[in-house]
Protein backbone atom coordinates (compact mmCIF):
# COMPACT_ATOMS: atom_id res chain seq x y z
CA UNK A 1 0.00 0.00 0.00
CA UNK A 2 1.11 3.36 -0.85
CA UNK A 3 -0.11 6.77 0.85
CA UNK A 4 -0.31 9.44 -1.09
CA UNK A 5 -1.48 13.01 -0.31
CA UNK A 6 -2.98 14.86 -3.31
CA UNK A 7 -3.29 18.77 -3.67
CA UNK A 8 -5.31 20.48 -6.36
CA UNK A 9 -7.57 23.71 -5.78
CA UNK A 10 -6.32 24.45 -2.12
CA UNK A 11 -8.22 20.89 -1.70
CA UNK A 12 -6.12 18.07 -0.01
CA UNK A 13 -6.96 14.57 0.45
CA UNK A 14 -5.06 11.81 1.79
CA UNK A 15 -5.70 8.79 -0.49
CA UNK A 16 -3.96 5.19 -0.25
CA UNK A 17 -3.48 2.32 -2.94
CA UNK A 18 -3.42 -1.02 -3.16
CA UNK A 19 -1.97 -3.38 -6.18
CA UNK A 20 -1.04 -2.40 -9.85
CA UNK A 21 -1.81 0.77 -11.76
CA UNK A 22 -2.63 -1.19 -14.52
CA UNK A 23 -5.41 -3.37 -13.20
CA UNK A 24 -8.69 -2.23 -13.34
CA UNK A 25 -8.91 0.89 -10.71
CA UNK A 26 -11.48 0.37 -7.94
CA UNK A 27 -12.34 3.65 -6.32
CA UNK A 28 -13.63 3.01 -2.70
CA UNK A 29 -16.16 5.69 -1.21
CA UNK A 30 -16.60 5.15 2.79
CA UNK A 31 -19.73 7.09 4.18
CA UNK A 32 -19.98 10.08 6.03
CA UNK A 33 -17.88 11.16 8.68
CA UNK A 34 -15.34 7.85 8.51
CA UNK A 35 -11.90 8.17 7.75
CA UNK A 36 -10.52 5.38 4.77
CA UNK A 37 -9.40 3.18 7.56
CA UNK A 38 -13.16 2.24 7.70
CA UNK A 39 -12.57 0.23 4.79
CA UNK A 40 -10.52 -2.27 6.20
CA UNK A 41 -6.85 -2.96 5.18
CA UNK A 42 -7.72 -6.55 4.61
CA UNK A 43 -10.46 -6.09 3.10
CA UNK A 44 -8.20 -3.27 -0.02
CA UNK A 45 -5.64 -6.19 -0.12
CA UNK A 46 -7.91 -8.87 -1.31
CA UNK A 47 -9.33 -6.76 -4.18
CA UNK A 48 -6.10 -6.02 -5.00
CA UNK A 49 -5.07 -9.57 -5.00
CA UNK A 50 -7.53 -10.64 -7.47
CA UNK A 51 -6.03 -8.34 -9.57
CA UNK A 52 -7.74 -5.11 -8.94
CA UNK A 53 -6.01 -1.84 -8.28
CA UNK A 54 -7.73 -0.10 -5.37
CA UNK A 55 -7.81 3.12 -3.95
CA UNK A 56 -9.02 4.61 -0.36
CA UNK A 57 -9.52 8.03 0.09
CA UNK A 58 -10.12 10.49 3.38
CA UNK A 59 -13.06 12.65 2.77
CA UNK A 60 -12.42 16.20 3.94
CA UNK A 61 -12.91 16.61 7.66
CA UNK A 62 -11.78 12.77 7.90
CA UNK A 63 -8.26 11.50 8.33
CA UNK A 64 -5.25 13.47 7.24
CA UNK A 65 -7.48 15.66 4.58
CA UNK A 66 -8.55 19.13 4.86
CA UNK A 67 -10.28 19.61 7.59
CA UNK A 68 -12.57 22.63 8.66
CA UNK A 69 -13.31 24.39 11.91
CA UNK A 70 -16.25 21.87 13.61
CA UNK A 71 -19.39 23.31 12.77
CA UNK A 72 -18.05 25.19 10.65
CA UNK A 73 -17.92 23.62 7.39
CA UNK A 74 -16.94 25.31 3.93
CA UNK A 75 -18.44 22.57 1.32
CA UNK A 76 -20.78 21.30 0.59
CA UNK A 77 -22.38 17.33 -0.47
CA UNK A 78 -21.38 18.34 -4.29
CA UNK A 79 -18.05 18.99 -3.53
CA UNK A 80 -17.47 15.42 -1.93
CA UNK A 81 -18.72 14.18 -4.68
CA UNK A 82 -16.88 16.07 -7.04
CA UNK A 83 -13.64 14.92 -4.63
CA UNK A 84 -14.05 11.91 -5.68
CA UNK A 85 -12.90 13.06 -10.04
CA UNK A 86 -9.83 14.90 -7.51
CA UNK A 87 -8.85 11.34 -6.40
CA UNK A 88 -9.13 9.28 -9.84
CA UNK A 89 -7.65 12.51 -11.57
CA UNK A 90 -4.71 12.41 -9.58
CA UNK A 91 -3.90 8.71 -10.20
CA UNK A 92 -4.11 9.17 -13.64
CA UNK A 93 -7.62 7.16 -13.70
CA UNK A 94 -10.25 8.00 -16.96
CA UNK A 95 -12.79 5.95 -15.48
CA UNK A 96 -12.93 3.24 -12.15
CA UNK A 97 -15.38 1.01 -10.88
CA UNK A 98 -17.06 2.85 -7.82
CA UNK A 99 -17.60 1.13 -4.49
CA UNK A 100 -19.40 3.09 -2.00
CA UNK A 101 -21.05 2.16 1.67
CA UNK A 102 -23.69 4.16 3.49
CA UNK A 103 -23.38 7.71 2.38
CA UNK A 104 -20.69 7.08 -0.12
CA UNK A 105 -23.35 5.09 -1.65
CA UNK A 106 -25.69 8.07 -2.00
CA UNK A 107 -22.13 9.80 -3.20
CA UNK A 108 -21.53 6.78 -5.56
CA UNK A 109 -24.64 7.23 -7.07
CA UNK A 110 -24.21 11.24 -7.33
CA UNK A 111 -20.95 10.57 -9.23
CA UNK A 112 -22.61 7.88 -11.74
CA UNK A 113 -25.33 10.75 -12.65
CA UNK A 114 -22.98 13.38 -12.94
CA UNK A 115 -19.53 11.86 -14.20
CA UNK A 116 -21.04 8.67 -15.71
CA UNK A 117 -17.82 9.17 -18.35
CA UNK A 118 -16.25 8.39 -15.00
CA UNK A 119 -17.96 5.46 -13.62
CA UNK A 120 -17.30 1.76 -15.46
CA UNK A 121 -19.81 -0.06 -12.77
CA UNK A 122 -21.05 0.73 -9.16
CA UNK A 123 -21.03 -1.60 -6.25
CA UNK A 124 -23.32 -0.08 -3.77
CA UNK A 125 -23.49 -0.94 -0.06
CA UNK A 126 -25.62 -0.72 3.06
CA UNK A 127 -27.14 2.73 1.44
CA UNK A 128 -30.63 4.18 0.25
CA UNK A 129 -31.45 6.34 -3.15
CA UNK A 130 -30.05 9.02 -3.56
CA UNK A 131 -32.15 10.75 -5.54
CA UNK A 132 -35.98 11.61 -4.50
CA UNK A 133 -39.08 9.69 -7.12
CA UNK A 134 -41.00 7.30 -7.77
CA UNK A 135 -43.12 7.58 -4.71
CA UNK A 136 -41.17 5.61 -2.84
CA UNK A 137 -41.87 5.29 0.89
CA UNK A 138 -39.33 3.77 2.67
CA UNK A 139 -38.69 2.65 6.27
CA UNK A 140 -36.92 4.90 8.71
CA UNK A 141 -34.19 3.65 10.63
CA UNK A 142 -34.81 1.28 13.61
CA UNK A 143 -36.07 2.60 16.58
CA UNK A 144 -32.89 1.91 18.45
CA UNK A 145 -31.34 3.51 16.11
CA UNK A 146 -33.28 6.86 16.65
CA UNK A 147 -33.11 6.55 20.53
CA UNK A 148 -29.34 6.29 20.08
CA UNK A 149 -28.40 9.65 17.68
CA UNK A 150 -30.78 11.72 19.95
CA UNK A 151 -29.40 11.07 22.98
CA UNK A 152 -26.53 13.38 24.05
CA UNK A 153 -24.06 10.06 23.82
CA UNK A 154 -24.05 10.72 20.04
CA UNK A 155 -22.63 13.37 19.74
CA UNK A 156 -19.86 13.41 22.20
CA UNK A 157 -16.98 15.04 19.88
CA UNK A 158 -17.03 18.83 21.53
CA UNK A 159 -15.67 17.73 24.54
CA UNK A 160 -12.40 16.52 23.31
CA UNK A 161 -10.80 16.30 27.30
CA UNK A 162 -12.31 12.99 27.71
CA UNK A 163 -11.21 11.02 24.80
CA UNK A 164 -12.56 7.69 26.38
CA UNK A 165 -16.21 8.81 26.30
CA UNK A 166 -15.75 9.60 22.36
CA UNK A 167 -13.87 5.77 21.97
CA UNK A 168 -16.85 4.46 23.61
CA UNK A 169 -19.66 6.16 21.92
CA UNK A 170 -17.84 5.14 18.79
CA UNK A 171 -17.70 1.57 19.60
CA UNK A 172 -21.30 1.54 20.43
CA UNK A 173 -22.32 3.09 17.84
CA UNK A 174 -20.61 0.14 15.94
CA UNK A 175 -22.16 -2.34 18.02
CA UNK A 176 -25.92 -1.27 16.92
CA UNK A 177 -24.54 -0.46 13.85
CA UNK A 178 -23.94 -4.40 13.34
CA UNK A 179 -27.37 -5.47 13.96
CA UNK A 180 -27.21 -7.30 16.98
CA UNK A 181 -27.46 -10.62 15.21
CA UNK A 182 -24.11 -11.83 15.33
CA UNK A 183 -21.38 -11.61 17.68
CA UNK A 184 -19.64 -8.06 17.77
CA UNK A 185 -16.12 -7.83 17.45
CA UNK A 186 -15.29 -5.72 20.27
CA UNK A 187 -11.53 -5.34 20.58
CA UNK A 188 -11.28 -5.24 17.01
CA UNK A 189 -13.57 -1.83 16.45
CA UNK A 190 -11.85 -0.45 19.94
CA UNK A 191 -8.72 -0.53 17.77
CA UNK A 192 -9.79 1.05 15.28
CA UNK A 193 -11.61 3.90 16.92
CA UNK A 194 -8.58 4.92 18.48
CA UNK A 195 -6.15 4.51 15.47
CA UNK A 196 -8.77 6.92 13.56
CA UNK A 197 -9.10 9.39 16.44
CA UNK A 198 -5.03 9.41 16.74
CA UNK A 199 -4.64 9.62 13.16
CA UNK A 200 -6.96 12.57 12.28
CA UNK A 201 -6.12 16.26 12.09
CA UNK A 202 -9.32 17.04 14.46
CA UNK A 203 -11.66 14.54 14.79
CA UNK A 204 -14.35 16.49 15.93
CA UNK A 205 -14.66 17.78 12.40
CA UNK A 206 -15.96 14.69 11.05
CA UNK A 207 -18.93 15.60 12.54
CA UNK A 208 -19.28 18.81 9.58
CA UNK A 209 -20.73 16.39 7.28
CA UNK A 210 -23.73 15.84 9.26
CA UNK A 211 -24.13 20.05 8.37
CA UNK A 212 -23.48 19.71 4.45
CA UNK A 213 -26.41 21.01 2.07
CA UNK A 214 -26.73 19.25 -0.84
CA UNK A 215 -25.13 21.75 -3.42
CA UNK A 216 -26.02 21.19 -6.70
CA UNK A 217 -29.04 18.90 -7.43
CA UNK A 218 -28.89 15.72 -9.09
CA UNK A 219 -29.15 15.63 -13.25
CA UNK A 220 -30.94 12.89 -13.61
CA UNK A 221 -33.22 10.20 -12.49
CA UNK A 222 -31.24 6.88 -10.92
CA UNK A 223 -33.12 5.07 -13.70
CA UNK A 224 -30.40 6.72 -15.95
CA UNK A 225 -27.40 5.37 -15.07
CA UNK A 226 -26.34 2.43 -17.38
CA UNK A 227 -23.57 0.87 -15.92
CA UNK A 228 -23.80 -2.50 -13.94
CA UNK A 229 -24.72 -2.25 -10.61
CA UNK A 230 -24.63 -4.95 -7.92
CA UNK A 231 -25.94 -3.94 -4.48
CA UNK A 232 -25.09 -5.02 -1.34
CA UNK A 233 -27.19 -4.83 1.53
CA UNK A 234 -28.02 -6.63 4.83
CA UNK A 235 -30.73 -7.87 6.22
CA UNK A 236 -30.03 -6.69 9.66
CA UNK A 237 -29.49 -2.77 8.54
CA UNK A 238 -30.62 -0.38 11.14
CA UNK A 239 -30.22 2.63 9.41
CA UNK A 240 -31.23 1.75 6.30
CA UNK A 241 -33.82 -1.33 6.42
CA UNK A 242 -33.63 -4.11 3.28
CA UNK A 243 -36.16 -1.96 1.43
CA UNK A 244 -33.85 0.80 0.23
CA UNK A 245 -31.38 -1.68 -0.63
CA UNK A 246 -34.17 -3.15 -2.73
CA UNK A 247 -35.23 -0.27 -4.15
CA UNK A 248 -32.35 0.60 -5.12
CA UNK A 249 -31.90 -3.11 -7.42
CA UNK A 250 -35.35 -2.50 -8.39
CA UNK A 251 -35.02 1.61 -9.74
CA UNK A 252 -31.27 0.89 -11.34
CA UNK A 253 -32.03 -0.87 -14.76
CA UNK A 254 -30.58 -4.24 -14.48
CA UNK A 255 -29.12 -4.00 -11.45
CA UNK A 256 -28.23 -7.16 -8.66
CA UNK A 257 -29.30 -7.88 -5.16
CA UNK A 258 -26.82 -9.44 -2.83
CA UNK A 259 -28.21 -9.84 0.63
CA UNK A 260 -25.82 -10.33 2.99
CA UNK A 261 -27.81 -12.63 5.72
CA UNK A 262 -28.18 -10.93 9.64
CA UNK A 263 -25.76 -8.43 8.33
CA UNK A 264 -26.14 -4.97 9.48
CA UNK A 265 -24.69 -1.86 8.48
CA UNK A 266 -21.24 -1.74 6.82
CA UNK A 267 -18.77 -3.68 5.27
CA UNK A 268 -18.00 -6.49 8.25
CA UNK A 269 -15.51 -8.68 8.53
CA UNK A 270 -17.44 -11.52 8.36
CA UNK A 271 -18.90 -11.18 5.07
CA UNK A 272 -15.66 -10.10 3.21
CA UNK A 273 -16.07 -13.89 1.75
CA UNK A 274 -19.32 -13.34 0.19
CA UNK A 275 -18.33 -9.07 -0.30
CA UNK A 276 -14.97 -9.76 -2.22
CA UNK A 277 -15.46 -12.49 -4.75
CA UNK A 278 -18.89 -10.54 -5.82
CA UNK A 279 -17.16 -7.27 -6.52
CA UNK A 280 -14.57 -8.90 -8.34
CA UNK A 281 -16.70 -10.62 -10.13
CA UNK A 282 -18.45 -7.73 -11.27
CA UNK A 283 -15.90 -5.32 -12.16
CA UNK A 284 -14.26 -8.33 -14.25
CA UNK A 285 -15.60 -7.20 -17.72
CA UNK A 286 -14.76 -3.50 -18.51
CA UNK A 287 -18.11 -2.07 -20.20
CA UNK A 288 -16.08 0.19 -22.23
CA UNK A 289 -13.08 -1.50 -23.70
């Protein structure tokens, strides 16, 4: 893996790689407010070892990328998205597949309708539509879920002297994150918390994103994007419930369902069997050769 930090437009992003530049580029898009860590080390090398070449990005406010004062926020949900053509710029990349979980899903989606030059298929994860029609009505999150982002334990970033009390929030936030149908990986997620919270510039800021307007609208309807899509979604989701994942494969002309059984929210450990031979799999043929 090679780190990289990438500068254009006073905008800087810290992006990793994994593999060959000449395999087929896989552009990972984690979800609001997660540093690249979130997609998991393991998880990059495997792609890259079926011959993939794979690249992790932080968003702004994440990681070691630009990052605003908190609550203060100077972009907006078009730039991420536009941060993503930074990234694939940068490497030197036309066009990449486009994997995206939770709200790099919604961003995923965003990039296919705007930069579909861009996009050569879209794996989308654990996410929802992105774009408003149809007459959908979809579930709301869990109620557990609800309970737990409106109580004062979510949101325990401004008071940065008591860095335990943010690891632990984190962590269970994780926990009901994962469904509660499995076991939970504990020590495994503690680690991480605190290897993102030591490695970002201010990790309170990560918390911006939950601020962003949407900037510009979208172009199109998500039945126009024409590249192959394969969706990913559990069946255990709390934030987003099996229905947007299936409205998604249902609004997306020809796309694929992939449940991932008692799965919750994320890309877990546990299912990187199932996750990794599907994506690979379906960014083996390049729809534009």
């Amino acid at each position: 893996m090679v780190e990289r930090v990438i500068e254009e437009g006073g905008i800087r992003l810290c992006t990793e790689s994994f593999g060959d530049p000449g395999h087929p580029a896989v552009l990972l898009v984690m979800g609001a407010g997660a540093s690249m860590l979130w997609w998991d080390e393991g998880f990059c090398r495997a792609l890259a070892g079926g011959g993939r070449f794979v690249i992790r990005y932080d968003h702004r406010d994440t990681g070691r990328s630009l990052t605003y004062e908190p609550g203060r926020p100077e972009y907006t949900g078009a730039d991420l998205v536009g941060d993503a053509a930074r990234v694939l710029d940068a490497y030197g990349v036309p066009a990449a597949h486009v994997v995206g979980v939770s709200a790099g899903g919604a961003l995923a989606q965003r990039f296919a309708l705007g930069h579909a030059a861009r996009v050569l298929s879209l794996v989308l994860i654990s996410t929802t539509p992105a774009v408003s029609g149809g007459g959908r009505v979809l579930p709301p999150p869990t109620a557990e879920f609800l309970r737990f982002v409106s109580t004062s334990r979510a949101t325990p970033h401004a008071d940065r002297s008591d860095a335990d009390s943010v690891v632990e929030c984190q962590v269970d936030f994780a926990r009901l994150l994962a469904g509660g149908r499995r076991p939970f990986d504990e020590a495994a997620v503690r680690s991480l918390v605190r290897r993102d919270i030591r490695r970002a510039h201010d990790f309170a800021a990560a918390r911006n994103q939950d601020l962003l307007p949407d900037g510009d609208p979208s172009p199109a309807p998500l039945s126009s994007i024409a590249v192959p899509t394969l969706v990913i979604h559990g069946t255990a989701d709390p934030m987003f419930p099996l229905p947007h994942g299936e409205a998604l494969a249902q609004e997306i002309p020809g796309a694929r369902l992939l449940l991932l059984q008692d799965a919750g929210h994320g890309v877990e450990r546990a299912d990187r069997d199932a996750i990794v031979p599907a994506i690979l799999e379906h960014t083996a043929a390049d729809p534009h050769p």
